[in-house]
C-alpha atoms as a PDB file:
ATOM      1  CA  UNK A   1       0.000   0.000   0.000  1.00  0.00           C
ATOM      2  CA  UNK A   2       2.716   2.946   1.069  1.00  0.00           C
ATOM      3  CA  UNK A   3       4.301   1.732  -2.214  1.00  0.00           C
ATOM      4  CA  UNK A   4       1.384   2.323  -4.416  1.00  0.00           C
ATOM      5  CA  UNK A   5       0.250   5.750  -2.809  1.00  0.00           C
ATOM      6  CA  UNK A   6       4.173   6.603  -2.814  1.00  0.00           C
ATOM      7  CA  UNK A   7       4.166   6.357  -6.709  1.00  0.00           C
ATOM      8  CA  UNK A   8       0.343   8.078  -7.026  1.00  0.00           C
ATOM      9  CA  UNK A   9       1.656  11.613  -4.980  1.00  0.00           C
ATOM     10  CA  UNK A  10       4.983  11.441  -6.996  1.00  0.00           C
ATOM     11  CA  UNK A  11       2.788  11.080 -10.311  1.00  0.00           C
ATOM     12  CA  UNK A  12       0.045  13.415  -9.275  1.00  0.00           C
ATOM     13  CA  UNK A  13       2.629  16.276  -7.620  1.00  0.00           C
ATOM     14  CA  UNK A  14       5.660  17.914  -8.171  1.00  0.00           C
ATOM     15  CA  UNK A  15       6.859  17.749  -4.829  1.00  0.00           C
ATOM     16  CA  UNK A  16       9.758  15.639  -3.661  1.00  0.00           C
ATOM     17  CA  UNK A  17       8.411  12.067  -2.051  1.00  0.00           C
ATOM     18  CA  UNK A  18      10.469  10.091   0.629  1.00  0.00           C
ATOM     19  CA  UNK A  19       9.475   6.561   1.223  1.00  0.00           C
ATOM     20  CA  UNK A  20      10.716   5.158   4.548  1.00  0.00           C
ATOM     21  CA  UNK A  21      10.762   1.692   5.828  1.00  0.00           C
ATOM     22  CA  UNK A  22      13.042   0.156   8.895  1.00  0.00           C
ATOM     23  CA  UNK A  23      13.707  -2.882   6.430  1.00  0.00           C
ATOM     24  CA  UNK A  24      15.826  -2.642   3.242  1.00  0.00           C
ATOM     25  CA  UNK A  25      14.835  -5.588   1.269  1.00  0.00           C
ATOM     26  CA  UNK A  26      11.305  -3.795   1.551  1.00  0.00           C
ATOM     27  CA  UNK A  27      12.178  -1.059   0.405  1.00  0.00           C
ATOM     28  CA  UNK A  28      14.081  -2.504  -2.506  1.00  0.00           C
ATOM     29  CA  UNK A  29      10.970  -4.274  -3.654  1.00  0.00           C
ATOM     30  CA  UNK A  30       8.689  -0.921  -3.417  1.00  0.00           C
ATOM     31  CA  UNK A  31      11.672   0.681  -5.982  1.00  0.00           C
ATOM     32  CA  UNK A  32      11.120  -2.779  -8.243  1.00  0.00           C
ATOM     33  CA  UNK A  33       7.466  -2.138  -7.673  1.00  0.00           C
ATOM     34  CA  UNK A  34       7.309   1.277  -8.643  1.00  0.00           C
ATOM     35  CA  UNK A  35       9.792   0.802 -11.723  1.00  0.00           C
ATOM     36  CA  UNK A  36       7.459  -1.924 -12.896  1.00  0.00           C
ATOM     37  CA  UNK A  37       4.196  -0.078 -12.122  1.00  0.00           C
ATOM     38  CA  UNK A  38       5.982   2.946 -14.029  1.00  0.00           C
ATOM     39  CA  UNK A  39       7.431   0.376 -17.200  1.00  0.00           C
ATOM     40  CA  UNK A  40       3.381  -0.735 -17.636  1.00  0.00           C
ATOM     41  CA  UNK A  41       1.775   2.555 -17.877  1.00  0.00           C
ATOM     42  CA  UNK A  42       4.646   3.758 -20.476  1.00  0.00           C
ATOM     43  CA  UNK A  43       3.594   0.157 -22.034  1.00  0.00           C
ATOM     44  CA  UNK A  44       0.102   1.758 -22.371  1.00  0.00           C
ATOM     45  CA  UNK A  45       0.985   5.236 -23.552  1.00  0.00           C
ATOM     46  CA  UNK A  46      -0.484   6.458 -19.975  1.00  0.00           C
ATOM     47  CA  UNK A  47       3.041   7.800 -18.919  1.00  0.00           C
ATOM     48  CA  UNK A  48       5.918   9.292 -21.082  1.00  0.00           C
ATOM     49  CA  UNK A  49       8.991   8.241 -20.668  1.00  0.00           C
ATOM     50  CA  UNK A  50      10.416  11.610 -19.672  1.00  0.00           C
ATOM     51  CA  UNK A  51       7.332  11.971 -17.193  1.00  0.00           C
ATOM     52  CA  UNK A  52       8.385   8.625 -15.139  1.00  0.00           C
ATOM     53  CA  UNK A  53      12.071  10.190 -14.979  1.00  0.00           C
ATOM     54  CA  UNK A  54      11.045  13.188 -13.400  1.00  0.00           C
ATOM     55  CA  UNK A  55       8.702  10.581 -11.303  1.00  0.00           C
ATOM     56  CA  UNK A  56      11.936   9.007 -10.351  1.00  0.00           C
ATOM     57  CA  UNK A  57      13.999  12.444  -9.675  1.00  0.00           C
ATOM     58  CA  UNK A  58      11.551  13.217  -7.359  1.00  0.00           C
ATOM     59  CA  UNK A  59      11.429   9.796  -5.056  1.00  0.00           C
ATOM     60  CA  UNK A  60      13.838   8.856  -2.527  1.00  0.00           C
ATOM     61  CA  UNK A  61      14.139   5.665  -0.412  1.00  0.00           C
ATOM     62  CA  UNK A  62      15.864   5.404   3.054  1.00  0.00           C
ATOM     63  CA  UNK A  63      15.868   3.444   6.478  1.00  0.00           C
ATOM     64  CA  UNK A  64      16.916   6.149   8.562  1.00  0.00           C
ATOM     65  CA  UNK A  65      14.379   7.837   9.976  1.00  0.00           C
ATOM     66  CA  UNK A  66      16.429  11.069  10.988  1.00  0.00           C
ATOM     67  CA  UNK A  67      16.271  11.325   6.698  1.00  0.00           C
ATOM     68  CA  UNK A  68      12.684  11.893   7.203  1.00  0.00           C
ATOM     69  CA  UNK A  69      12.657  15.123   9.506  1.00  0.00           C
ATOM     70  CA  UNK A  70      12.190  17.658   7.260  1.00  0.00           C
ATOM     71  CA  UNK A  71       8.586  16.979   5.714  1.00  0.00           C
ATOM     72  CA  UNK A  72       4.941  18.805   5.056  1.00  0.00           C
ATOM     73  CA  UNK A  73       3.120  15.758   5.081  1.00  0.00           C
ATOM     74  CA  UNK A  74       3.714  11.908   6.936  1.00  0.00           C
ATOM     75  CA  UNK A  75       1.337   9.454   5.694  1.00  0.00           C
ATOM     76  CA  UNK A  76       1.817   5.773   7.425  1.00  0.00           C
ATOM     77  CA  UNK A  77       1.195   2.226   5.621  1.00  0.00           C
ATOM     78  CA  UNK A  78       2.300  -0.097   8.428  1.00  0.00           C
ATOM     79  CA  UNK A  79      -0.089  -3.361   8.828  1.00  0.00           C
ATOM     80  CA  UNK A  80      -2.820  -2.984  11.544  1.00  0.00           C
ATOM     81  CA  UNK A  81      -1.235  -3.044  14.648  1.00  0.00           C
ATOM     82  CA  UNK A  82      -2.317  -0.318  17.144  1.00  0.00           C
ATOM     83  CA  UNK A  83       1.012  -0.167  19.594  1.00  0.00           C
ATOM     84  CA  UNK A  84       3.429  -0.415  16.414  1.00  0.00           C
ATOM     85  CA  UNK A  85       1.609   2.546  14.393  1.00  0.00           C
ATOM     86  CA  UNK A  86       1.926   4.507  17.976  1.00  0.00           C
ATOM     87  CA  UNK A  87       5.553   3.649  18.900  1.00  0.00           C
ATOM     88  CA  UNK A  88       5.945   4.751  14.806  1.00  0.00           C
ATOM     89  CA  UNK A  89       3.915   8.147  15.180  1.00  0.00           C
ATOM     90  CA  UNK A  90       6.013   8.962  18.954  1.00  0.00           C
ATOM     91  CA  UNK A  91       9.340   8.763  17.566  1.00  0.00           C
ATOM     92  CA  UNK A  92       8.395  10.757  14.032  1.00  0.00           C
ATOM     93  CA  UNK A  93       7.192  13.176  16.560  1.00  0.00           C
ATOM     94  CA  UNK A  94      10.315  14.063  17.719  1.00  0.00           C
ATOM     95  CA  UNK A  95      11.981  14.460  14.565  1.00  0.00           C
ATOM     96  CA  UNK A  96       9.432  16.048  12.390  1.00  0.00           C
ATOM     97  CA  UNK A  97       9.148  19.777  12.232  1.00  0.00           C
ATOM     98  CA  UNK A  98       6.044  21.516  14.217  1.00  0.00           C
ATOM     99  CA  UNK A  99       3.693  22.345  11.177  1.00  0.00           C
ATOM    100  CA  UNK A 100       3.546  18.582   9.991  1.00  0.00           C
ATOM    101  CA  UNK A 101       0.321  16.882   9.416  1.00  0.00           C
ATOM    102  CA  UNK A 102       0.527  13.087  10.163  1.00  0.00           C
ATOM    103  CA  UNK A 103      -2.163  10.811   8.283  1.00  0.00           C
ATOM    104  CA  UNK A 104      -2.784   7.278   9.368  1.00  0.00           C
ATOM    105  CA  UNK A 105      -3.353   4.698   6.198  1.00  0.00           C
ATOM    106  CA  UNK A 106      -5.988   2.403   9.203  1.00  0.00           C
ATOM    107  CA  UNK A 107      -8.579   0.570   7.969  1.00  0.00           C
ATOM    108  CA  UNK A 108     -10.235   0.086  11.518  1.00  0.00           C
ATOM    109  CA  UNK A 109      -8.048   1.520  14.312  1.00  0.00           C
ATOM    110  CA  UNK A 110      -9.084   4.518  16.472  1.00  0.00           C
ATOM    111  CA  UNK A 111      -7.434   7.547  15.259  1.00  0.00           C
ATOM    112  CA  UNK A 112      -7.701   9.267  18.383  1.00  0.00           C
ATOM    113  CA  UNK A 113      -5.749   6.284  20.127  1.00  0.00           C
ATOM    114  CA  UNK A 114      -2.967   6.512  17.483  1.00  0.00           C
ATOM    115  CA  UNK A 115      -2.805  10.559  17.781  1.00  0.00           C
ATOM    116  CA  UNK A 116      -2.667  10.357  21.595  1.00  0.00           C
ATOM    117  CA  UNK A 117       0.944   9.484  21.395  1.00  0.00           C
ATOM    118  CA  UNK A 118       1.762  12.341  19.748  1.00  0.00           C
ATOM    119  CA  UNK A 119       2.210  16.657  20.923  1.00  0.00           C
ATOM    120  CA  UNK A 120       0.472  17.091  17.892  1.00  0.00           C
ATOM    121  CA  UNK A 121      -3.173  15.804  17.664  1.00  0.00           C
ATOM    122  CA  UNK A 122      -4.281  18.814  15.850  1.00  0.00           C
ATOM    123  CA  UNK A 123      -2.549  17.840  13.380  1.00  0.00           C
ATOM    124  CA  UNK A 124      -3.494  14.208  12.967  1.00  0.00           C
ATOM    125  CA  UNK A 125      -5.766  12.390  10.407  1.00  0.00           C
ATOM    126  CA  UNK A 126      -7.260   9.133   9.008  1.00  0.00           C
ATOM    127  CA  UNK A 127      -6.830   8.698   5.909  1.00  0.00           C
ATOM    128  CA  UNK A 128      -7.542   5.577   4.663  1.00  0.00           C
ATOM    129  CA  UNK A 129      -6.298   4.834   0.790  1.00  0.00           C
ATOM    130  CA  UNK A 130      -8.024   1.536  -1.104  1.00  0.00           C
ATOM    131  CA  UNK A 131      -5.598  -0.910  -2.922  1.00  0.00           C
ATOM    132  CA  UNK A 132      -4.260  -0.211  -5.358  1.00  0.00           C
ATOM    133  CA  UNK A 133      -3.803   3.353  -3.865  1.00  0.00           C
ATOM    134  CA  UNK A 134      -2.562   4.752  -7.799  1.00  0.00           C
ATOM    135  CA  UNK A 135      -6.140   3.560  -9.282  1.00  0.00           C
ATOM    136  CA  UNK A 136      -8.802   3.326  -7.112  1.00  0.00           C
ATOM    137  CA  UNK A 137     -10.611   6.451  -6.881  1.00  0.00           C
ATOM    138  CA  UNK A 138     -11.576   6.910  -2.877  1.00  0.00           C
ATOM    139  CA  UNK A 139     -10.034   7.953  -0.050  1.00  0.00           C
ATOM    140  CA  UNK A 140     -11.875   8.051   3.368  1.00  0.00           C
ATOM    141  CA  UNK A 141     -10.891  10.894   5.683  1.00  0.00           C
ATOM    142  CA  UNK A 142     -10.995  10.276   9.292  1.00  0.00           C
ATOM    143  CA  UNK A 143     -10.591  13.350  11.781  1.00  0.00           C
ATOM    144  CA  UNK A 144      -9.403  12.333  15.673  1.00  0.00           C
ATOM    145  CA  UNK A 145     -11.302  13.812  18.375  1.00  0.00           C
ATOM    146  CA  UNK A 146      -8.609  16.641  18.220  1.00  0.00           C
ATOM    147  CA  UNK A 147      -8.086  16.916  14.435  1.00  0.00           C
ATOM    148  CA  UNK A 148      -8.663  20.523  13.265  1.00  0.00           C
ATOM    149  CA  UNK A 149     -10.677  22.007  10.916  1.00  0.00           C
ATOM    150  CA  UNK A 150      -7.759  23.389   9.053  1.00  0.00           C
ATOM    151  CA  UNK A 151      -6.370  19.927   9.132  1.00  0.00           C
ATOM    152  CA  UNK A 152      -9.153  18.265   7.844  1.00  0.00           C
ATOM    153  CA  UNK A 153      -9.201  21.092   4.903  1.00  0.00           C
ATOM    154  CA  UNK A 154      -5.678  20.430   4.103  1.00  0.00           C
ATOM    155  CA  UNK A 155      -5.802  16.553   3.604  1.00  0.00           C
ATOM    156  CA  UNK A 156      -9.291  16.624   1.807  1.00  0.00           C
ATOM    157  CA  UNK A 157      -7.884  19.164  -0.942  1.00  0.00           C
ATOM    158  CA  UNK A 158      -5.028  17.481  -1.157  1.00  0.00           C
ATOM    159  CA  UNK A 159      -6.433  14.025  -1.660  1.00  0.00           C
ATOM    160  CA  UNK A 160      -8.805  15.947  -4.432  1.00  0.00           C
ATOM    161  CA  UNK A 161      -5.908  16.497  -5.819  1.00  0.00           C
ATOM    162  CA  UNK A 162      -4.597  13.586  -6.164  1.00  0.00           C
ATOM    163  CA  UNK A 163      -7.824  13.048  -8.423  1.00  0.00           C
ATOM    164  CA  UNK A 164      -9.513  11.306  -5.444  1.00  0.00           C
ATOM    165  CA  UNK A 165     -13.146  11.544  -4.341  1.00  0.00           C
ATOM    166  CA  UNK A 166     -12.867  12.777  -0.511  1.00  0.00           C
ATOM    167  CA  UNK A 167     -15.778  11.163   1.699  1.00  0.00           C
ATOM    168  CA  UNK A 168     -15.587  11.281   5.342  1.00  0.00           C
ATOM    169  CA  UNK A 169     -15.926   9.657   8.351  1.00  0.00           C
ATOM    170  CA  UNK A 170     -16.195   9.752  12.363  1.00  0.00           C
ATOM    171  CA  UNK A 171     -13.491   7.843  14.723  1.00  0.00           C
ATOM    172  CA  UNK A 172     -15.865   4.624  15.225  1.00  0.00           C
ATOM    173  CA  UNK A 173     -14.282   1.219  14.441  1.00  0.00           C
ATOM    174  CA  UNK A 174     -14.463   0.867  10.694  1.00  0.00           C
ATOM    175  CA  UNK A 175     -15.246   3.619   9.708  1.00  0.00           C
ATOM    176  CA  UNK A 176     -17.856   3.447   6.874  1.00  0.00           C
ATOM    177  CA  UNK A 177     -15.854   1.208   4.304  1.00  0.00           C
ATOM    178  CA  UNK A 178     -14.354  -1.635   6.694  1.00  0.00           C
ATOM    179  CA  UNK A 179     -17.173  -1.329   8.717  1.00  0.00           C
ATOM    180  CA  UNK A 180     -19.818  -1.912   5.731  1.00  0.00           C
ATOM    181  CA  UNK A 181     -17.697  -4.600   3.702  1.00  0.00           C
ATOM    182  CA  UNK A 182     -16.581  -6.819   6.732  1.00  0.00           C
ATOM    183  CA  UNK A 183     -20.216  -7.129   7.131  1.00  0.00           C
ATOM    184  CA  UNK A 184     -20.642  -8.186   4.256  1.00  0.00           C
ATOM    185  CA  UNK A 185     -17.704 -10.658   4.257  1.00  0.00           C
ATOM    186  CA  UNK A 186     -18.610 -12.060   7.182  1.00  0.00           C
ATOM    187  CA  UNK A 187     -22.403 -12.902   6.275  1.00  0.00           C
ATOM    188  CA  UNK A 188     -20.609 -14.385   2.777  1.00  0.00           C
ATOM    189  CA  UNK A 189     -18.899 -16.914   5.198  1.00  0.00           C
ATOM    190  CA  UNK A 190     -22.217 -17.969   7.390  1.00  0.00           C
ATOM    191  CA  UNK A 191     -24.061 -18.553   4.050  1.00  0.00           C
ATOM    192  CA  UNK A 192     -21.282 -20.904   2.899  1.00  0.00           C
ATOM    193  CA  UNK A 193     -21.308 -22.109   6.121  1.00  0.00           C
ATOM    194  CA  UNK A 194     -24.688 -22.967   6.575  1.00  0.00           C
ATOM    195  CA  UNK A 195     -25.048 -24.956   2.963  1.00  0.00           C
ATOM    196  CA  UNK A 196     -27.037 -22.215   1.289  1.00  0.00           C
ATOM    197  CA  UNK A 197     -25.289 -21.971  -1.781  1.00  0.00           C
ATOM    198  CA  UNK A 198     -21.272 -22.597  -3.165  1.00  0.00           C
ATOM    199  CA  UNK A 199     -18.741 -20.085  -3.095  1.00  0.00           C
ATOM    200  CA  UNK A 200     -19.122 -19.888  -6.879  1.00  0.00           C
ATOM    201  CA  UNK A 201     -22.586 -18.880  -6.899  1.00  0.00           C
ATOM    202  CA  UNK A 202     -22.705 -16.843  -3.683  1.00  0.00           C
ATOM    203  CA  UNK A 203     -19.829 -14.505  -5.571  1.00  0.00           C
ATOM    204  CA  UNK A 204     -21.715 -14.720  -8.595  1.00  0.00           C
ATOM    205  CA  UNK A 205     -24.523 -13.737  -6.921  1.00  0.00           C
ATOM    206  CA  UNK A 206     -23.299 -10.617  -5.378  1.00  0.00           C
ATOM    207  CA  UNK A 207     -21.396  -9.699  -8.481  1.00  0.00           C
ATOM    208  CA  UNK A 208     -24.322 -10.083 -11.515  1.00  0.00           C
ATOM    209  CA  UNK A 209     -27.080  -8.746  -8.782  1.00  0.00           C
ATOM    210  CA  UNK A 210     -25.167  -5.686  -7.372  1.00  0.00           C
ATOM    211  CA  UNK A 211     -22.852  -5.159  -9.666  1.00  0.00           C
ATOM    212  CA  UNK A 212     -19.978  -5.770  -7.394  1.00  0.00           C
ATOM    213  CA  UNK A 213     -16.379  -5.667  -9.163  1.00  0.00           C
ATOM    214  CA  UNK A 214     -15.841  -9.158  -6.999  1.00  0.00           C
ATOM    215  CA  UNK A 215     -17.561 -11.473  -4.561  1.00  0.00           C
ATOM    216  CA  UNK A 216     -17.372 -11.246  -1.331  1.00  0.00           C
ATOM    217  CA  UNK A 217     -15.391 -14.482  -0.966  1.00  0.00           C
ATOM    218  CA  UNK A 218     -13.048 -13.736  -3.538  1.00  0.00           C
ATOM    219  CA  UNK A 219     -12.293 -10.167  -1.680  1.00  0.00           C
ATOM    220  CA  UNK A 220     -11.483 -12.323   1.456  1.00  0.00           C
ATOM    221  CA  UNK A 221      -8.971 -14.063   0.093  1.00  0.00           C
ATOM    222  CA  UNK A 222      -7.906 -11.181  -1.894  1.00  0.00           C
ATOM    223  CA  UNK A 223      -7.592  -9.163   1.561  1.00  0.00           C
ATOM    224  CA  UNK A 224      -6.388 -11.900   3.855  1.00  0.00           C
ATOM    225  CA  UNK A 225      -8.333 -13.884   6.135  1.00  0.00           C
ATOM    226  CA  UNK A 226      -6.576 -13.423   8.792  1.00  0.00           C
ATOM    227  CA  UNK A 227      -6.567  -9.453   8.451  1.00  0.00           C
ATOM    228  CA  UNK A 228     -10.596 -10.269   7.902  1.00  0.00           C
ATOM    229  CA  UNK A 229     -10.895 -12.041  11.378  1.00  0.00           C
ATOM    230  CA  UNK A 230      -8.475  -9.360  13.359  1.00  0.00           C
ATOM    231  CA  UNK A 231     -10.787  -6.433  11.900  1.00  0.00           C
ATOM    232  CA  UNK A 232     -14.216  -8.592  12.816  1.00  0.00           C
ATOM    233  CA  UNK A 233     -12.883  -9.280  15.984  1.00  0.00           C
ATOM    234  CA  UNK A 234     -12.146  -5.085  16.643  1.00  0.00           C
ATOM    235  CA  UNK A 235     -15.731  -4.442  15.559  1.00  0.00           C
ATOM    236  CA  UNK A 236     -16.848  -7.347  17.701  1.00  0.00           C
ATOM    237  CA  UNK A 237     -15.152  -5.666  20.642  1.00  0.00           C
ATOM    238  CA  UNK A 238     -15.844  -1.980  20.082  1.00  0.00           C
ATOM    239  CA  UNK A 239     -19.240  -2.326  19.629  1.00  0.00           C
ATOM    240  CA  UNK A 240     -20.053  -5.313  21.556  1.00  0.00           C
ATOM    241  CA  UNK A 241     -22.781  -6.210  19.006  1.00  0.00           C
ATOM    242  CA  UNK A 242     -23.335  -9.875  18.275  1.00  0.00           C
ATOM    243  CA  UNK A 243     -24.082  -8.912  14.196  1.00  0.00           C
ATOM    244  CA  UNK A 244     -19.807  -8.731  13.959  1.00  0.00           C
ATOM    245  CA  UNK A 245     -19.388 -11.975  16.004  1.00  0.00           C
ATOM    246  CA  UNK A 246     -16.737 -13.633  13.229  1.00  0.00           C
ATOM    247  CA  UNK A 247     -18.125 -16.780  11.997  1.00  0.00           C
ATOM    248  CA  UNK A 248     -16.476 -20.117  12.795  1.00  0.00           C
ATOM    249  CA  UNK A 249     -15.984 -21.119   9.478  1.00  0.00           C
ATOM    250  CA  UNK A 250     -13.708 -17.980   9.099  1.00  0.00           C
ATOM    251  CA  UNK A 251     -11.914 -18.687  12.044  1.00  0.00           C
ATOM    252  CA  UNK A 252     -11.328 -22.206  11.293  1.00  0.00           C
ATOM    253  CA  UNK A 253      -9.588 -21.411   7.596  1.00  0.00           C
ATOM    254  CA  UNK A 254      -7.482 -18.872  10.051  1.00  0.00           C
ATOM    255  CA  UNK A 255      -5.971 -21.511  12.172  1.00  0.00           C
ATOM    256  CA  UNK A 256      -5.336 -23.883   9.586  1.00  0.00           C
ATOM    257  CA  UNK A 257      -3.079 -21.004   7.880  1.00  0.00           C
ATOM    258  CA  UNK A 258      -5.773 -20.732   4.751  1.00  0.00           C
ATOM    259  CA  UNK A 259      -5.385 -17.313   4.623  1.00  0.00           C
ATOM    260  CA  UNK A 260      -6.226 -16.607   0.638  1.00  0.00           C
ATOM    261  CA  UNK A 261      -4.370 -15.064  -2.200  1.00  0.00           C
ATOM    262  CA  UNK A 262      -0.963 -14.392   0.391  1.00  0.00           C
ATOM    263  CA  UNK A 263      -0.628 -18.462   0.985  1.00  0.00           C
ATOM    264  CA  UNK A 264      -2.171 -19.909  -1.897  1.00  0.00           C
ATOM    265  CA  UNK A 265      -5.247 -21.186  -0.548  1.00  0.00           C
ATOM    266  CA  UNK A 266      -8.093 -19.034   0.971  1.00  0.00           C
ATOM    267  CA  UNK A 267     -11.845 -20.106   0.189  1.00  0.00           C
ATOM    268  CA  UNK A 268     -10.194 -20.846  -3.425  1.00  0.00           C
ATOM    269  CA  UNK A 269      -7.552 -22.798  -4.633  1.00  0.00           C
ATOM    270  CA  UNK A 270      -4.559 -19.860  -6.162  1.00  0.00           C
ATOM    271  CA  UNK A 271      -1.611 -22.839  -5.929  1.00  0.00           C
ATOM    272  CA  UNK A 272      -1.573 -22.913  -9.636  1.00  0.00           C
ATOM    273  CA  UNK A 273      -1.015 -19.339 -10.082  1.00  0.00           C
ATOM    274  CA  UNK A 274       1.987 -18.924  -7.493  1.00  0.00           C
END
């Protein structure tokens, strides 16, 4: 994901981009995926070739943090883990200078909670990009019990200009996209469960009568079940509703490390495409 919306600012600005991560081989593979992503849309005649040089003038790669200090705008595309995105957010606090915005990439995770250990929760945002961050056309805004109005004006013109249609969102677990599609998801999995129909037909179903782009089993596996279960299990939690209780068939593909698209098998079969 930070790879993806790394190479949409750097295509859709003209300002320099930094993409950070701890680990090196990662971000070696974000500068293969970028080149690649970059090689395809010249393929296409969407990009010039002198347009994805600038593109590449303009982006920089490190693993030192302290190479980071000196920047308008953080946005974070760590997995969903609430204590790492904090620890992440405390120490770019201290380096960062005092009229940065920080923007959180969370699909589910409080805002507020991730902003609290900061000095600067005026200043701090949801904003949650869909994958693949360079084509799809949302992004869901987020504001923290602190946020700012002037904050909340600065990301949403800025993600307009990234050619992205702004909707937004209070600090409730889920927000209106997770929340909504996990739902969804989830009932998928009882009604597989339960015998009602096959996988086949219940993505069919969902894709021929409401015109979704896939099934809701097919997203599963396309998200990872396991990230599925963790965000059912949040909404479970925060809202102490039984209508998010994760079904068992879900958690049973979990534990036995069927976890879709990322290990080959999910509630399909993708062994003969790895």
């Amino acid at each position: 994901m930070g790879t993806h919306i790394a190479y949409l600012i750097t295509q859709k600005t003209l300002g320099k981009v930094i993409v950070y991560d701890s680990n090196q081989l990662s971000l070696e593979k974000s500068k293969a995926t970028i080149t690649d992503i970059g090689q395809k849309a010249i393929g296409k005649a969407k990009l010039l070739d002198s347009e994805f040089a600038s593109m590449l003038s303009r982006l920089t790669f490190t693993n030192s943090i302290d190479s980071v200090s000196n920047c308008d705008l953080v946005i974070e595309a760590i997995f969903e883990n609430l204590a790492i995105k904090q620890e992440l957010f405390a120490a770019l606090d201290k380096v960062m200078p005092n009229h940065c915005i920080f923007a959180t990439n969370t699909s589910s995770l409080s805002v507020t909670q991730i902003a609290a250990k900061t000095k600067r929760t005026s200043q701090f945002i949801g904003m949650h990009f869909f994958s693949p961050a360079h084509i799809m056309k949302l992004i869901e805004l987020i504001p923290g019990l602190d946020t700012s109005t002037e904050t909340i004006a600065k990301i949403k013109d800025f993600s307009q200009q990234l050619g992205k249609e702004v909707v937004m969102a209070n600090d409730f677990p889920g927000f209106i996209t997770t929340r909504l599609g996990l739902v969804l998801i989830n009932e998928a999995i009882y009604t597989l469960m339960e015998g009602i129909s096959s996988k086949e037909e219940i993505d069919t179903a969902m894709k021929l009568g409401y015109n979704h782009p896939m099934g809701p089993l097919e997203l599963a596996d396309f998200i990872g079940l396991d990230v599925c279960l963790n965000i059912l299990n949040r909404l479970y939690e925060g809202f102490s509703d039984s209508k998010y209780r994760p079904c068992p068939l879900l958690k049973n593909y979990v534990a036995a490390n069927h976890l879709g698209r990322k290990t080959g098998s999910g509630f399909y079969d993708y062994s003969r495409s790895t």
